[in-house]
C-alpha atoms as a PDB file:
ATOM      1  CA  UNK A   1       1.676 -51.839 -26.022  1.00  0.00           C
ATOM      2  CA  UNK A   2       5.155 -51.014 -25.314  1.00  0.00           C
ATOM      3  CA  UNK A   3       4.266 -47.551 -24.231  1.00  0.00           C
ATOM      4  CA  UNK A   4       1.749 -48.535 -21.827  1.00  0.00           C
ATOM      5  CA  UNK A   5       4.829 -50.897 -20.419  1.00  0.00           C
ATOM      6  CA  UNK A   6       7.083 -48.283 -19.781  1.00  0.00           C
ATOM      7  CA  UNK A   7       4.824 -45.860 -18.552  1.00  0.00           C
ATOM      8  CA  UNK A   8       4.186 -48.805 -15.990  1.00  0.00           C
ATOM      9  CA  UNK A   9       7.531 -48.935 -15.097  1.00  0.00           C
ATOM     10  CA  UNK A  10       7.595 -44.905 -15.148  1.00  0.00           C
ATOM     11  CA  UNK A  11       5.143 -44.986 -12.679  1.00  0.00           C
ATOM     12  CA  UNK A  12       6.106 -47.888 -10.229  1.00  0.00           C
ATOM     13  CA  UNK A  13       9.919 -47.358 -10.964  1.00  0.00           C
ATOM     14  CA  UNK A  14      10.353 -51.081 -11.683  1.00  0.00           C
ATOM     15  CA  UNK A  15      10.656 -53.043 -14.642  1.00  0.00           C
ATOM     16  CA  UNK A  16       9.275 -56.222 -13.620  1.00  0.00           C
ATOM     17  CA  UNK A  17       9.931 -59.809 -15.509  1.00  0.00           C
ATOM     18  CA  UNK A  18       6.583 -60.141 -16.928  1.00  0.00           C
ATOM     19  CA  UNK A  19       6.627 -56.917 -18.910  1.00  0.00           C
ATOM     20  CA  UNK A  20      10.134 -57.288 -19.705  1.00  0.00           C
ATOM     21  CA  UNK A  21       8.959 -60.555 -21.658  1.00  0.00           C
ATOM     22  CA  UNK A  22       6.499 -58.673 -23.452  1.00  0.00           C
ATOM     23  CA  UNK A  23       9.098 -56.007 -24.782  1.00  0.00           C
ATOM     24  CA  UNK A  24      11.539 -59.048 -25.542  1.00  0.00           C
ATOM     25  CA  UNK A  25       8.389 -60.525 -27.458  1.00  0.00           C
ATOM     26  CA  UNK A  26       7.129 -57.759 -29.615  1.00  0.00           C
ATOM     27  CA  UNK A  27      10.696 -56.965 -29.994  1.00  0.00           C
ATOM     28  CA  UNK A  28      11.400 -60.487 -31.790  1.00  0.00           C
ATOM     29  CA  UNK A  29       8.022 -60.283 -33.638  1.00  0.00           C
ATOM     30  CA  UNK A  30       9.205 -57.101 -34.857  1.00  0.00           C
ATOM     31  CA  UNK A  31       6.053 -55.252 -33.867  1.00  0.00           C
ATOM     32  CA  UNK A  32       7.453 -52.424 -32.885  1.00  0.00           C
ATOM     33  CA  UNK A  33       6.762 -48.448 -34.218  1.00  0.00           C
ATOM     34  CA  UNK A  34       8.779 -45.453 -33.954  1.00  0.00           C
ATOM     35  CA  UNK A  35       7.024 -44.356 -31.200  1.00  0.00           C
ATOM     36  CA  UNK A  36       7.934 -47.792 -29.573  1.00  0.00           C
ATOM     37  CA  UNK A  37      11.786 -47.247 -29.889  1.00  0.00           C
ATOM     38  CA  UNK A  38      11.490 -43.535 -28.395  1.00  0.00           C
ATOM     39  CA  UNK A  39       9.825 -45.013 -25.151  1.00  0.00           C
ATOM     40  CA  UNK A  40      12.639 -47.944 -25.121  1.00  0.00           C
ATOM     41  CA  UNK A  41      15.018 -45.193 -25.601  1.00  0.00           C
ATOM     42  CA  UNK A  42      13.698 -43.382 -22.726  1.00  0.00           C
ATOM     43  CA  UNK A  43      13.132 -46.804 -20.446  1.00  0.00           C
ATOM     44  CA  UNK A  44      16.974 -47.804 -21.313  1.00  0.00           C
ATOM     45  CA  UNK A  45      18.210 -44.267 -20.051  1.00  0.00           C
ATOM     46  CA  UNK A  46      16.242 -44.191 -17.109  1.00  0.00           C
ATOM     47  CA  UNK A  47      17.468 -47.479 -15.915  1.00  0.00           C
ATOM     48  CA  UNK A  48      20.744 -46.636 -16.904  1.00  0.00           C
ATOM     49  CA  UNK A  49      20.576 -43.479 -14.634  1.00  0.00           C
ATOM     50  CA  UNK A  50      19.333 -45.723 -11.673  1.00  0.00           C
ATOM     51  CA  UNK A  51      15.326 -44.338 -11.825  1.00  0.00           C
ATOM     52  CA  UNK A  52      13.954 -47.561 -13.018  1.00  0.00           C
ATOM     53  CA  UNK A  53      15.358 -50.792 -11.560  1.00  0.00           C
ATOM     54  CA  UNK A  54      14.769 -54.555 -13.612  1.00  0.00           C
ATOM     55  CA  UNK A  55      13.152 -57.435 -11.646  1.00  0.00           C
ATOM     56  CA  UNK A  56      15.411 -59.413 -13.722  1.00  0.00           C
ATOM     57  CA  UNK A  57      19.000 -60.920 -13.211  1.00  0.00           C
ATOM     58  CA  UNK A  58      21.019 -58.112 -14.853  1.00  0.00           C
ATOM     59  CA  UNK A  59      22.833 -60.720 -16.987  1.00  0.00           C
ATOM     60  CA  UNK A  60      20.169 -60.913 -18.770  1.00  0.00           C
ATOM     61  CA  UNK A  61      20.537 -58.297 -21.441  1.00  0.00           C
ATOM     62  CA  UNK A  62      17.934 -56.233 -22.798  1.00  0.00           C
ATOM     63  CA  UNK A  63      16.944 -56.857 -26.876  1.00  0.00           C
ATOM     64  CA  UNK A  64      19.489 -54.014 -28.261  1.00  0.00           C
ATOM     65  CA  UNK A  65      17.721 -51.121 -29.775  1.00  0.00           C
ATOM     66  CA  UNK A  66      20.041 -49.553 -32.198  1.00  0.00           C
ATOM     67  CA  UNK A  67      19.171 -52.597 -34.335  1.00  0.00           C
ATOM     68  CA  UNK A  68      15.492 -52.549 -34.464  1.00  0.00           C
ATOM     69  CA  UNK A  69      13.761 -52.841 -37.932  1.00  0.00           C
ATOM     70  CA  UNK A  70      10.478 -50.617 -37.182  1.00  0.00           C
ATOM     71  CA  UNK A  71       7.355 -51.418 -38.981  1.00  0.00           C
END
């Protein structure tokens, strides 16, 4: 599911609320897989480099990778 998100926001170059819920979501539930944290990886660095822009306030922070128990 996560992949499909952020080839959504690939495509449109937006991250919008909605989907950002999702990823904070499965991110809680811990329903993330390896090939989930490469796509967040590559979501975080795009947005980071200004090719994908959030819908959401950016004081909201984005769940933090680096400490993601994969299952």
């Amino acid at each position: 599911m996560i992949g499909a998100i952020v080839e959504s926001a690939f495509q449109t170059g937006c991250l919008s609320v909605e989907a950002e819920g999702v990823i904070r979501q499965l991110v809680s539930l811990k329903l993330c897989q390896p090939v989930d944290l490469d796509a967040l990886k590559k979501l975080y660095q795009a947005m980071q480099n200004g090719d994908i822009r959030r819908e959401a306030p950016a004081r909201l922070e984005l769940p933090c990778i680096d400490k993601l128990q994969l299952i």
